[in-house]
C-alpha atoms as a PDB file:
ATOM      1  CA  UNK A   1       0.000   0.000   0.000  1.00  0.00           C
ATOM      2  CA  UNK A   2       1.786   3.544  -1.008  1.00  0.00           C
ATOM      3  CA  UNK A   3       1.671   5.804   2.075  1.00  0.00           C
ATOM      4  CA  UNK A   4      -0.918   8.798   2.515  1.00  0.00           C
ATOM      5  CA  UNK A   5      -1.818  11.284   4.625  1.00  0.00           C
ATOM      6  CA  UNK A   6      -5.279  11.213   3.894  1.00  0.00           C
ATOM      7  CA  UNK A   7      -8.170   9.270   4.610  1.00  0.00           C
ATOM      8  CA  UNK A   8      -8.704   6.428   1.879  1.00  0.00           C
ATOM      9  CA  UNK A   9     -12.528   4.917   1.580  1.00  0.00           C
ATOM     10  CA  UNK A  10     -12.733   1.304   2.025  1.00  0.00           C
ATOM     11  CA  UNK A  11     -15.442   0.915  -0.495  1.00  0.00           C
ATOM     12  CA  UNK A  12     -14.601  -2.229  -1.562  1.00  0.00           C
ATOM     13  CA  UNK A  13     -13.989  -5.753  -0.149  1.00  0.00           C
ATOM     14  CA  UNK A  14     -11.032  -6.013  -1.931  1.00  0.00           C
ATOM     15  CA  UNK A  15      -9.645  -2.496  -0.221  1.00  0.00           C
ATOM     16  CA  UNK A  16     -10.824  -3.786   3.230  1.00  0.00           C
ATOM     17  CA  UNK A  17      -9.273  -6.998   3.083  1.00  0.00           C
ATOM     18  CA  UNK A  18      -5.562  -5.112   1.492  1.00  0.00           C
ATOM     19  CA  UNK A  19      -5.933  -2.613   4.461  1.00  0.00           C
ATOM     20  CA  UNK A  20      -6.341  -5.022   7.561  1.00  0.00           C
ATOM     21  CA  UNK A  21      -3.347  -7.317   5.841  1.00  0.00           C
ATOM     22  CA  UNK A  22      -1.548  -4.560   5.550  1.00  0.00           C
ATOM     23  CA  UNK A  23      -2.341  -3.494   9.114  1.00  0.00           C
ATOM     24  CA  UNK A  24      -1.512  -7.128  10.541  1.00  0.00           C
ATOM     25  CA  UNK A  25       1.565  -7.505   8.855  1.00  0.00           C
ATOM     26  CA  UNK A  26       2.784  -3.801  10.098  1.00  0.00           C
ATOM     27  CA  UNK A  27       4.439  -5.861  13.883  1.00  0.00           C
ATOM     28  CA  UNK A  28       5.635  -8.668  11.678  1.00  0.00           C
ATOM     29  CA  UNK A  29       7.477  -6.288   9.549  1.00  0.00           C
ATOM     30  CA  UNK A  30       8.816  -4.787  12.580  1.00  0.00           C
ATOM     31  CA  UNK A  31      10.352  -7.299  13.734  1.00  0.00           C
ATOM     32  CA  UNK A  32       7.711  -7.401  16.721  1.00  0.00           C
ATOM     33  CA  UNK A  33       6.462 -11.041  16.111  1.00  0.00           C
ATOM     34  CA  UNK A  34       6.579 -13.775  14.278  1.00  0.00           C
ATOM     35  CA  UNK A  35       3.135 -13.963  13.400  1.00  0.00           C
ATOM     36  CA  UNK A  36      -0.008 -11.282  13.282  1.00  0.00           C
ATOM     37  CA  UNK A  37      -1.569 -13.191  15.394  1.00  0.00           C
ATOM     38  CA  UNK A  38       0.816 -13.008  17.982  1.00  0.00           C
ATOM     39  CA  UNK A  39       0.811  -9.384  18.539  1.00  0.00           C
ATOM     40  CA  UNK A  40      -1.728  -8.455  21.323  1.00  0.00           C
ATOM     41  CA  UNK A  41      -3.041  -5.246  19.885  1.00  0.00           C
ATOM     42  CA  UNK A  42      -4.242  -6.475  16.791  1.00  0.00           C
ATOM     43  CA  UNK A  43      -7.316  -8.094  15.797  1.00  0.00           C
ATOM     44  CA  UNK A  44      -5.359 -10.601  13.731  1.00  0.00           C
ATOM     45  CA  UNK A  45      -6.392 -13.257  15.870  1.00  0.00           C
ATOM     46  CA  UNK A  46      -9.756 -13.055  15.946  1.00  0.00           C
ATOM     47  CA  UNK A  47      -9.371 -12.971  11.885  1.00  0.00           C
ATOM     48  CA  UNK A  48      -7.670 -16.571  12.474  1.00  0.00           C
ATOM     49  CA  UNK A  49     -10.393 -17.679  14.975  1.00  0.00           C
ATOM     50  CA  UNK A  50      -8.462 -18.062  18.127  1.00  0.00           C
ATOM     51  CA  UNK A  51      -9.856 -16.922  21.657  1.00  0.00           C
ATOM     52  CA  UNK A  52      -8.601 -14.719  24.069  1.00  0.00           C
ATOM     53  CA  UNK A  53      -8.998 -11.189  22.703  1.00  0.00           C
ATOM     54  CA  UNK A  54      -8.260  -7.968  24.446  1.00  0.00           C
ATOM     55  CA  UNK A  55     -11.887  -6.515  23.395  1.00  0.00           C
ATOM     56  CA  UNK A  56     -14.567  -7.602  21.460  1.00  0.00           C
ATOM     57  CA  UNK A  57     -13.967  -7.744  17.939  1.00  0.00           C
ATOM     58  CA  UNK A  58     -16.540  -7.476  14.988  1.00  0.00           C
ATOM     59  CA  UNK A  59     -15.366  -9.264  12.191  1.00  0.00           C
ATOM     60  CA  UNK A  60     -15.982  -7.617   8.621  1.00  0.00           C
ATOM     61  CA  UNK A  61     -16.509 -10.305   5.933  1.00  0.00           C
END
């Protein structure tokens, strides 16, 4: 994803779905964690279906 400053409408499944990898992967690239799913601010586990979440998560399909 090229880096803005502005807000970017996530009109499309195929945007939404680009934007929360992207967002996962940000502590992986990091060199945080291994894994998304690892980190404990992220909803990337809920995405994979494991328990144990900080908050309550809505999923968007």
């Amino acid at each position: 994803m090229a880096e803005h400053s502005h807000p970017i409408e996530l009109n499309t499944n195929d945007k939404l779905t680009r934007c929360l990898n992207y967002i996962h992967q940000n502590p992986v690239e990091a060199g945080i964690v291994l894994s998304p799913e690892e980190y404990l601010y992220s909803s990337a586990a809920n995405y994979a279906g494991l328990p144990d979440s900080l908050i309550e998560v809505i999923l968007v399909e």
